[in-house]
C-alpha atoms as a PDB file:
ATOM      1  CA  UNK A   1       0.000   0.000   0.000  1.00  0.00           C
ATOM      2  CA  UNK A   2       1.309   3.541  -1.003  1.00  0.00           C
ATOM      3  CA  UNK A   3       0.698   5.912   1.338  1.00  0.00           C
ATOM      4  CA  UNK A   4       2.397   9.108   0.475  1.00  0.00           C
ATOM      5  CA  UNK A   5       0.786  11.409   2.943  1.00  0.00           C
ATOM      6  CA  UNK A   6      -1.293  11.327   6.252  1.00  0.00           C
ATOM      7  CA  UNK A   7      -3.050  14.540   7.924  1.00  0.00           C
ATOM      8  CA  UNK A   8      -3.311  13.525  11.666  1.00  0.00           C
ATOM      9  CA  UNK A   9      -6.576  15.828  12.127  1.00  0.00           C
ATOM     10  CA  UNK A  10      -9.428  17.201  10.315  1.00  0.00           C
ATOM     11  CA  UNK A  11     -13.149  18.645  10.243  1.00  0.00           C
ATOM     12  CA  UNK A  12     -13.750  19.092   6.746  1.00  0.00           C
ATOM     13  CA  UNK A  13     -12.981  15.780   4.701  1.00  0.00           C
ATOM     14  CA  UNK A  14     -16.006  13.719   6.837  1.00  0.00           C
ATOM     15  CA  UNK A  15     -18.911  15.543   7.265  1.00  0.00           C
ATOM     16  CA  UNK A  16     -19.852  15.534  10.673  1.00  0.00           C
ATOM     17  CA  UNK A  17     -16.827  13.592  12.359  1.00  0.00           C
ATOM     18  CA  UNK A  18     -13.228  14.386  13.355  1.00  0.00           C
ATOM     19  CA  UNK A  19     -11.257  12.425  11.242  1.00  0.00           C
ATOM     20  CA  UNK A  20      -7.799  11.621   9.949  1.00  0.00           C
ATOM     21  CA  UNK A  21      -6.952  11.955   6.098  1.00  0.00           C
ATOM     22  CA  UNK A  22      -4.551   8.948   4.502  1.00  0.00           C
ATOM     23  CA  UNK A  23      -3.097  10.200   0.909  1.00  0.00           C
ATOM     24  CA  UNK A  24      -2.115   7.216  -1.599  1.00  0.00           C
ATOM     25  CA  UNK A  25      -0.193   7.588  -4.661  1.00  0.00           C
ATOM     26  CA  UNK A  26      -1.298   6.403  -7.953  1.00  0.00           C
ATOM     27  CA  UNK A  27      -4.793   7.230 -10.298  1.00  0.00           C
ATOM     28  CA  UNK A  28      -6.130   5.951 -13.497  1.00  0.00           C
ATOM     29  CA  UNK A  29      -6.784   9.714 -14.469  1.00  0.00           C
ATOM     30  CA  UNK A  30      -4.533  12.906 -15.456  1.00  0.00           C
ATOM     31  CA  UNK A  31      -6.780  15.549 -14.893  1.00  0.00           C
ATOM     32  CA  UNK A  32      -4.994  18.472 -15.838  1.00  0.00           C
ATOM     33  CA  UNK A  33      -6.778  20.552 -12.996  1.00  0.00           C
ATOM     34  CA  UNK A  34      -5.675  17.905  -9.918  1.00  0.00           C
ATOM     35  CA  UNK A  35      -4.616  20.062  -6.888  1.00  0.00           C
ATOM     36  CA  UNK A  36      -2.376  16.788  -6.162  1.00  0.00           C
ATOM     37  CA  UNK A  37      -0.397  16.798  -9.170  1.00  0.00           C
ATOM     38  CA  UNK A  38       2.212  14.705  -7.571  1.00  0.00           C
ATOM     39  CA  UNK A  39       0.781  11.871  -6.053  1.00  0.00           C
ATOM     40  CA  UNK A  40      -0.475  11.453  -9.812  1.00  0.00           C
ATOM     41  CA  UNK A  41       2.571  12.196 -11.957  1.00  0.00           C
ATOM     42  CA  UNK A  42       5.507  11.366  -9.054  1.00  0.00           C
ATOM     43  CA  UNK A  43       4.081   8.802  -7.208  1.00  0.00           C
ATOM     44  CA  UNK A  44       7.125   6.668  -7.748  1.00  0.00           C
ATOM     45  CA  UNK A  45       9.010   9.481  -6.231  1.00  0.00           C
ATOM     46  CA  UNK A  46       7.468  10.075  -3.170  1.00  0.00           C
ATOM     47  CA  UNK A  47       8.347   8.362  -0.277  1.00  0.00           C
ATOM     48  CA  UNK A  48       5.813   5.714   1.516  1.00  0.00           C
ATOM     49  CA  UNK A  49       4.911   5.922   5.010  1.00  0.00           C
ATOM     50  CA  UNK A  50       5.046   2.258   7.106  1.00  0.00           C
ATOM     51  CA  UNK A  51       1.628   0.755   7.576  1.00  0.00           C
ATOM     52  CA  UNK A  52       3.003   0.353  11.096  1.00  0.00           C
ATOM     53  CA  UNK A  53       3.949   3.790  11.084  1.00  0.00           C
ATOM     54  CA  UNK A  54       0.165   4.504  10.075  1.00  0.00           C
ATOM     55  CA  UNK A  55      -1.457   1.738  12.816  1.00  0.00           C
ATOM     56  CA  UNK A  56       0.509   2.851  15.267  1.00  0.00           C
ATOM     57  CA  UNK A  57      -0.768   6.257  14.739  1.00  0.00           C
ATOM     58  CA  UNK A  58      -4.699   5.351  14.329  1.00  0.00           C
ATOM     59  CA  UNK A  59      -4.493   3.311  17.684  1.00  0.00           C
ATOM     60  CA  UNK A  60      -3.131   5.852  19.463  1.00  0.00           C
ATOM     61  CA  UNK A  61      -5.737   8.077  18.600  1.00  0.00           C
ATOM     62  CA  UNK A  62      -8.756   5.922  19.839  1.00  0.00           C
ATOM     63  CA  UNK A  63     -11.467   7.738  21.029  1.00  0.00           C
ATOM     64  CA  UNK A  64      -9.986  11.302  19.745  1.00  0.00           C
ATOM     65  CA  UNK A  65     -10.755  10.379  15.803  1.00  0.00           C
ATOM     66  CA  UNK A  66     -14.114   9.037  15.039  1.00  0.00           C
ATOM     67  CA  UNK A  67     -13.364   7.968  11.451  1.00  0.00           C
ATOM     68  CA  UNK A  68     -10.400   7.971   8.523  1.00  0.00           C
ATOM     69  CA  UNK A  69     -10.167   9.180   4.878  1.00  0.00           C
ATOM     70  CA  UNK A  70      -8.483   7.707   2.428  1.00  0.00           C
ATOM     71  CA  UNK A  71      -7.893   9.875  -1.101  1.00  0.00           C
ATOM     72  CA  UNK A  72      -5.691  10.212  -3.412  1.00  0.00           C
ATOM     73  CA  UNK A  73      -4.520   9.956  -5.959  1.00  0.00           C
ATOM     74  CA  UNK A  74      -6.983   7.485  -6.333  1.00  0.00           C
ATOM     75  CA  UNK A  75      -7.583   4.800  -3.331  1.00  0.00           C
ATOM     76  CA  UNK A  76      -8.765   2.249  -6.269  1.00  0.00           C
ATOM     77  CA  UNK A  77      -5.984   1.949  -7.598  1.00  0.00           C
ATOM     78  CA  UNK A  78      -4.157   0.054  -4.825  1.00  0.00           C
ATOM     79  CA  UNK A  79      -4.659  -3.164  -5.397  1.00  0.00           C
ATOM     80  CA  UNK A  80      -4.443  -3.927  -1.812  1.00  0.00           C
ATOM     81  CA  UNK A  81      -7.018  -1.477  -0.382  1.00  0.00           C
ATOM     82  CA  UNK A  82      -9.237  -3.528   0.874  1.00  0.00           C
ATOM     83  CA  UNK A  83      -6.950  -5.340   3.348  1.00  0.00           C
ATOM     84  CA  UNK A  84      -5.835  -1.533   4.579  1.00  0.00           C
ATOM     85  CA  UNK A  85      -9.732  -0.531   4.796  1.00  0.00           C
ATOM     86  CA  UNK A  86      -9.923  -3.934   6.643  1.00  0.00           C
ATOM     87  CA  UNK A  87      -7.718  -3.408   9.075  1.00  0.00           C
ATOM     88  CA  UNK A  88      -9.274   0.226   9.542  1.00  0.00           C
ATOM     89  CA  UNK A  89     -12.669  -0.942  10.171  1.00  0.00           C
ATOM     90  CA  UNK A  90     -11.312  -3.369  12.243  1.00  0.00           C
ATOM     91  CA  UNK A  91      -9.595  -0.629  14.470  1.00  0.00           C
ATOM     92  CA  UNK A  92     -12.759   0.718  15.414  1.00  0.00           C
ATOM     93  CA  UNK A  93     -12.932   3.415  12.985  1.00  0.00           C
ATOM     94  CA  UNK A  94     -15.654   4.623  10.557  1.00  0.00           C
ATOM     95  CA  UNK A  95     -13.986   5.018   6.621  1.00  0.00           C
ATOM     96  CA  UNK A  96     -14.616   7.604   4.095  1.00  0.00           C
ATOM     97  CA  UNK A  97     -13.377   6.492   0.810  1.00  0.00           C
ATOM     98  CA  UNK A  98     -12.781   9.114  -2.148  1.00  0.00           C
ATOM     99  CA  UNK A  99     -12.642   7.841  -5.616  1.00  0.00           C
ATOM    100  CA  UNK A 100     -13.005   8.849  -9.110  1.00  0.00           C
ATOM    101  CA  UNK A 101     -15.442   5.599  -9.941  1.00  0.00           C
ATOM    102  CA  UNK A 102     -13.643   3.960 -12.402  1.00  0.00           C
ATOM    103  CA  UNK A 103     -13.410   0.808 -10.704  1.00  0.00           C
ATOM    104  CA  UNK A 104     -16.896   0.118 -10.104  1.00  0.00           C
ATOM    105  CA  UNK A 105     -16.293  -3.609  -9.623  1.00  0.00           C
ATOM    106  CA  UNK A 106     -13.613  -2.633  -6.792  1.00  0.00           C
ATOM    107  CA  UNK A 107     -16.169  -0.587  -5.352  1.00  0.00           C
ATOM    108  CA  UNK A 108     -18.957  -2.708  -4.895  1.00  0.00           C
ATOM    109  CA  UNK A 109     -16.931  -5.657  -3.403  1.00  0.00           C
ATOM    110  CA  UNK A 110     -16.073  -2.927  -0.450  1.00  0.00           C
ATOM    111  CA  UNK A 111     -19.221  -1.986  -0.207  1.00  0.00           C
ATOM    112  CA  UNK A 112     -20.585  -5.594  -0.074  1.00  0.00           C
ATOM    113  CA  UNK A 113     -18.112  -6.278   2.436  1.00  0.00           C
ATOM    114  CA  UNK A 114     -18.922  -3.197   4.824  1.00  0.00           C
ATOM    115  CA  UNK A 115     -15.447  -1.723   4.375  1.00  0.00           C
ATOM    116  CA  UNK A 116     -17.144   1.735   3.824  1.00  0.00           C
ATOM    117  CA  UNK A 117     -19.177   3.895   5.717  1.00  0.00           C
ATOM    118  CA  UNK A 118     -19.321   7.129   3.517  1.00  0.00           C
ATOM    119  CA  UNK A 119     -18.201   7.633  -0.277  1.00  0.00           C
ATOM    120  CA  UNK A 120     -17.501  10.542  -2.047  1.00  0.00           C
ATOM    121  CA  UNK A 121     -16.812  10.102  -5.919  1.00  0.00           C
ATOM    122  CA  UNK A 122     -15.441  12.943  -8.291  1.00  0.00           C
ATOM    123  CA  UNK A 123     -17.904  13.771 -11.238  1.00  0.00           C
ATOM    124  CA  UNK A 124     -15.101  14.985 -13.340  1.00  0.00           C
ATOM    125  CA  UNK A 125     -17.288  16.865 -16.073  1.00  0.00           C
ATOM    126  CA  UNK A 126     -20.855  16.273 -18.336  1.00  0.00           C
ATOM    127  CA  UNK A 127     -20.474  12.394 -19.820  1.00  0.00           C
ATOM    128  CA  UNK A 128     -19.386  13.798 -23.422  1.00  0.00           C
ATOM    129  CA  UNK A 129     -16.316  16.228 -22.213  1.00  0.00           C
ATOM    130  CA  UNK A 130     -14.834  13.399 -19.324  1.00  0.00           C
ATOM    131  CA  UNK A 131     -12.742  11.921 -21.482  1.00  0.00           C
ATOM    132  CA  UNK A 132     -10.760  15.658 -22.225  1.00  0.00           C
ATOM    133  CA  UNK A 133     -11.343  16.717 -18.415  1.00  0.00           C
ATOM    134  CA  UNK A 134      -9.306  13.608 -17.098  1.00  0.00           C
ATOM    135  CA  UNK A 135      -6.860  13.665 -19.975  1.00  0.00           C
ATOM    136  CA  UNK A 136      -7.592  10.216 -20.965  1.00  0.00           C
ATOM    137  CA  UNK A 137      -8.034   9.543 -24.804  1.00  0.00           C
ATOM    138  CA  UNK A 138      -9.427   5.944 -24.171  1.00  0.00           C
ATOM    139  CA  UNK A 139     -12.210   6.355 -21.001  1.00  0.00           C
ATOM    140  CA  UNK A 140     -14.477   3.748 -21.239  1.00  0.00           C
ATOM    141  CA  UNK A 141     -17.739   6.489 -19.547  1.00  0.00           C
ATOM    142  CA  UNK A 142     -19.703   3.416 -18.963  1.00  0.00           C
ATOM    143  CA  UNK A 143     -17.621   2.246 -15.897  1.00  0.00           C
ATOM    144  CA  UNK A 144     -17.963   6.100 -14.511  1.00  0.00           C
ATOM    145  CA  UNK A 145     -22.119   5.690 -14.937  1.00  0.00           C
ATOM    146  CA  UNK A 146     -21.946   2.145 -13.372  1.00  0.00           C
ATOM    147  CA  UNK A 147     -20.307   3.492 -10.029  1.00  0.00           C
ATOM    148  CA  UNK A 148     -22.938   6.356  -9.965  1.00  0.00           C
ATOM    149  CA  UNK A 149     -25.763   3.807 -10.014  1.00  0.00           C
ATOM    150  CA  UNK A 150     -23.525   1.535  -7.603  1.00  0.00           C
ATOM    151  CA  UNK A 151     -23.256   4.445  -4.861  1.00  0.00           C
ATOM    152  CA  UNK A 152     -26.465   5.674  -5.222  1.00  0.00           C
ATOM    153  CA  UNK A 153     -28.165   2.085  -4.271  1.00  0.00           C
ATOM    154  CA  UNK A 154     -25.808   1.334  -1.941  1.00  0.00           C
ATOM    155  CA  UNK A 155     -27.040   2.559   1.241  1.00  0.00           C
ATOM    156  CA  UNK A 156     -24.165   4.080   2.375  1.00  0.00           C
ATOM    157  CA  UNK A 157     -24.052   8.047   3.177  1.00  0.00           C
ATOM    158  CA  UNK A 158     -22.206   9.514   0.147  1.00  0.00           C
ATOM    159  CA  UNK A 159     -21.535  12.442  -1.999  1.00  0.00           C
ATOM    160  CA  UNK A 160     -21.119  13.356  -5.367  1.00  0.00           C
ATOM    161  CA  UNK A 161     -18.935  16.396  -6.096  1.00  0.00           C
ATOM    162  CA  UNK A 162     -17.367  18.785  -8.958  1.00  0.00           C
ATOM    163  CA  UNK A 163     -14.239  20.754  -9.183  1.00  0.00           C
ATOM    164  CA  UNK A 164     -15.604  23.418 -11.232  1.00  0.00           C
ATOM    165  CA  UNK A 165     -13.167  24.973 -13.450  1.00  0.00           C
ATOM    166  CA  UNK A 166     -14.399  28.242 -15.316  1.00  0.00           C
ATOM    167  CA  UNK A 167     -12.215  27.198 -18.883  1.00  0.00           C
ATOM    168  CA  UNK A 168     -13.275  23.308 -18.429  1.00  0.00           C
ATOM    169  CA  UNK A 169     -17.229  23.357 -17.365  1.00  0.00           C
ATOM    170  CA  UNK A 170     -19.777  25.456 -19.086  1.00  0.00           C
ATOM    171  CA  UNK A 171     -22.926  26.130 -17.777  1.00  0.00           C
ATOM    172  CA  UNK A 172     -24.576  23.311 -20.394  1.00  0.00           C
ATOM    173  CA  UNK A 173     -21.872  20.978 -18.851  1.00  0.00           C
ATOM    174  CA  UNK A 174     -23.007  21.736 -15.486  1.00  0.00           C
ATOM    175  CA  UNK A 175     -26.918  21.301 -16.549  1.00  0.00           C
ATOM    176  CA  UNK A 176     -26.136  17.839 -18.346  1.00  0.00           C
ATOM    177  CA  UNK A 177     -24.342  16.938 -14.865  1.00  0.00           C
ATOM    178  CA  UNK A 178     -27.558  17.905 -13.153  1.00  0.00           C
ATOM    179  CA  UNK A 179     -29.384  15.830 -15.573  1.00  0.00           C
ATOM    180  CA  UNK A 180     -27.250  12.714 -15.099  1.00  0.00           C
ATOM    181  CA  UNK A 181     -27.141  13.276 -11.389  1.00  0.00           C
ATOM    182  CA  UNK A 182     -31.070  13.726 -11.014  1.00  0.00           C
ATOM    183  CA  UNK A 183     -32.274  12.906  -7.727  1.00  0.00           C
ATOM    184  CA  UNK A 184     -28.984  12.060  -5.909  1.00  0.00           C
ATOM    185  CA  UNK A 185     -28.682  12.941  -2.328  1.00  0.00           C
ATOM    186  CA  UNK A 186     -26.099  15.570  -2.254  1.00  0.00           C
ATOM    187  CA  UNK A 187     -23.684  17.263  -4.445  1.00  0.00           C
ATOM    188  CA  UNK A 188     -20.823  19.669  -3.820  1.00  0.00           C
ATOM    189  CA  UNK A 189     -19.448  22.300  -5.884  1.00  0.00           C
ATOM    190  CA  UNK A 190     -15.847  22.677  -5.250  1.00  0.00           C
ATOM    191  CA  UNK A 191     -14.412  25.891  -6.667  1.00  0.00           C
ATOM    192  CA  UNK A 192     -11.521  25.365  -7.809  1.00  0.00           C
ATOM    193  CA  UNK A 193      -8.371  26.480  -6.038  1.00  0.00           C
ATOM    194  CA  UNK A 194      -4.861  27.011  -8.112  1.00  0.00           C
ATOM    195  CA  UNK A 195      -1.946  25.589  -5.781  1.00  0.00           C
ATOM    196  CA  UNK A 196       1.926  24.799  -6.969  1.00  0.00           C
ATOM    197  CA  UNK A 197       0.934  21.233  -6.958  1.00  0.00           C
ATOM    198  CA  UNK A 198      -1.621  21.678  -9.518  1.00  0.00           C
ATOM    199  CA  UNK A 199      -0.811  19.851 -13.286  1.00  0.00           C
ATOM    200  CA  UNK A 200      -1.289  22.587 -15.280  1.00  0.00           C
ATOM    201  CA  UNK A 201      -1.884  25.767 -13.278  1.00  0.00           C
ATOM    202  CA  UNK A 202      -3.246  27.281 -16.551  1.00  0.00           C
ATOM    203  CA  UNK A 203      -7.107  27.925 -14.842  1.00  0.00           C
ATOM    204  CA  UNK A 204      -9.274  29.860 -12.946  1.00  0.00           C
ATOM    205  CA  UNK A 205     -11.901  29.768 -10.817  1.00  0.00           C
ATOM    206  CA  UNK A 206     -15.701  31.006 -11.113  1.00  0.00           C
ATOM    207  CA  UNK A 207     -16.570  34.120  -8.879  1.00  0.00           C
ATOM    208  CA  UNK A 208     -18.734  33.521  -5.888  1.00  0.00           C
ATOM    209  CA  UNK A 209     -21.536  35.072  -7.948  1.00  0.00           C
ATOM    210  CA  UNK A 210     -21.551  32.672 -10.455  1.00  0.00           C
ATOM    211  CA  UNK A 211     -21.120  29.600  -8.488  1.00  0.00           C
ATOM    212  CA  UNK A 212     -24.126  30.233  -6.141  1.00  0.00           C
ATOM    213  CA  UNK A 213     -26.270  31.067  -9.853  1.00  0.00           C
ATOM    214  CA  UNK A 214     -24.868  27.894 -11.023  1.00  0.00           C
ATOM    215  CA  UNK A 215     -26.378  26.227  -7.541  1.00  0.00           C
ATOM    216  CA  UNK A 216     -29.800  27.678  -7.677  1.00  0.00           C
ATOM    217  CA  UNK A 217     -29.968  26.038 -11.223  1.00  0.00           C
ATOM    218  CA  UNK A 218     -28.675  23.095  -9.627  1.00  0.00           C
ATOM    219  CA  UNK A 219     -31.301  22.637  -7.407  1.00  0.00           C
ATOM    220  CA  UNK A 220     -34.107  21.984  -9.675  1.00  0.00           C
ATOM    221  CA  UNK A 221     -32.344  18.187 -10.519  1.00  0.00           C
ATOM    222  CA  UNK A 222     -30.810  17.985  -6.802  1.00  0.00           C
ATOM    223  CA  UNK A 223     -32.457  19.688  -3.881  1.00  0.00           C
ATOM    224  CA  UNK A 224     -29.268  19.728  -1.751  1.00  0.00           C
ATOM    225  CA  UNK A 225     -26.676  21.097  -3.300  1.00  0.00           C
ATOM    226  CA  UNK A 226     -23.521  22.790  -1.692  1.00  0.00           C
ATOM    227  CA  UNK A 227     -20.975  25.357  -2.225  1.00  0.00           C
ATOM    228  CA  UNK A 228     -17.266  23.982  -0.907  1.00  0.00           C
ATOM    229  CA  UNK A 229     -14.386  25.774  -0.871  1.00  0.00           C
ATOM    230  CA  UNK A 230     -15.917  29.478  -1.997  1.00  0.00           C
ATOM    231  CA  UNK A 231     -14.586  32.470  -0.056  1.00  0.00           C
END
């Protein structure tokens, strides 16, 4: 298992609990916009933290932290997740997986198994521009609807959630995502942020303005739909 980054505490990845926030390296995708440019394109660089390192940590921290992230990269892509989310659940804790869907056959074994408690999965872009959004010529889109249809009947508390990038997602995009999306329980619009680890920190962000416009429209597919990240 590559783990390539932990942050010990936080309030914001898992709504509603204090959690911890495991980074792995790795992802299927290479979209251009990724705020964690290097666990995608460096992985191989970076260095891994021990599992034990990581255990050690989590059982220490019994009774403090009532659950633990793990993002990416892209968790998916590990081919030994489930054994880490396992040993997680195992530890007491409550896990919040993030992943782009395009393993929907990955994702449905954890969720069989009860290795998840809450899911968040990226909706990169409308189904006819994610194959330019996550710089992938060959995307099969078909996997991406499968996982949507996956979280949505799986019980499990989960969001759905958009970088929105003012060059990459017009406002038809954003209606055909509403379309598509139709019903879910709750999506996020995350404005998007330019940092040094970005992969091409050629973009920019929507105003405040626009984003909460782009919400209201929103909210005629999805009734709750949130603003993340907007100053």
């Amino acid at each position: 298992m590559e783990i390539k980054g932990l942050a010990k505490t936080t309030l914001l990845d898992y709504p509603g609990h204090v959690a911890a926030t495991l980074f792995v390296g790795g992802c299927q995708f290479k979209c251009p916009f990724c705020h964690n440019g290097s666990l995608v394109t460096k992985a191989s660089q970076l260095p891994n933290i021990p599992l034990d390192e990581v255990y050690s940590f989590l059982k220490k921290r019994k009774g403090v932290l009532d659950g633990v992230c793990v993002t990416g990269g892209e968790p998916t892509f590990q081919p030994d997740l489930k054994e880490l989310l396992r040993d997680i659940k195992d530890m007491g804790y409550l896990v919040k997986l993030d992943t782009n869907g395009y393993d929907p056959t990955q994702l449905d074994h954890l969720f069989k198994e009860g290795l998840v408690d809450y899911v968040a999965m990226d909706i990169k872009n409308s189904p006819e521009k994610y194959a330019k959004t996550v710089g992938r010529t060959n995307l099969d889109i078909n996997r991406i609807k499968l996982s949507v249809e996956l979280i949505r009947e799986s019980g499990l508390d989960y969001e759905f959630r958009t970088t929105i990038v003012k060059e990459l997602h017009s406002i038809d995009d954003m209606h055909a995502i509403a379309e598509w999306l139709k019903g879910s329980r709750a999506y996020y619009l995350q404005s998007y942020v330019a940092s040094e680890d970005v992969i091409m920190p050629v973009f920019s962000s929507y105003t405040k303005l626009e984003l909460t416009a782009i919400k209201a429209m929103l909210e005629d597919f999805i009734p709750r739909v949130y603003l993340r990240g907007v100053e």
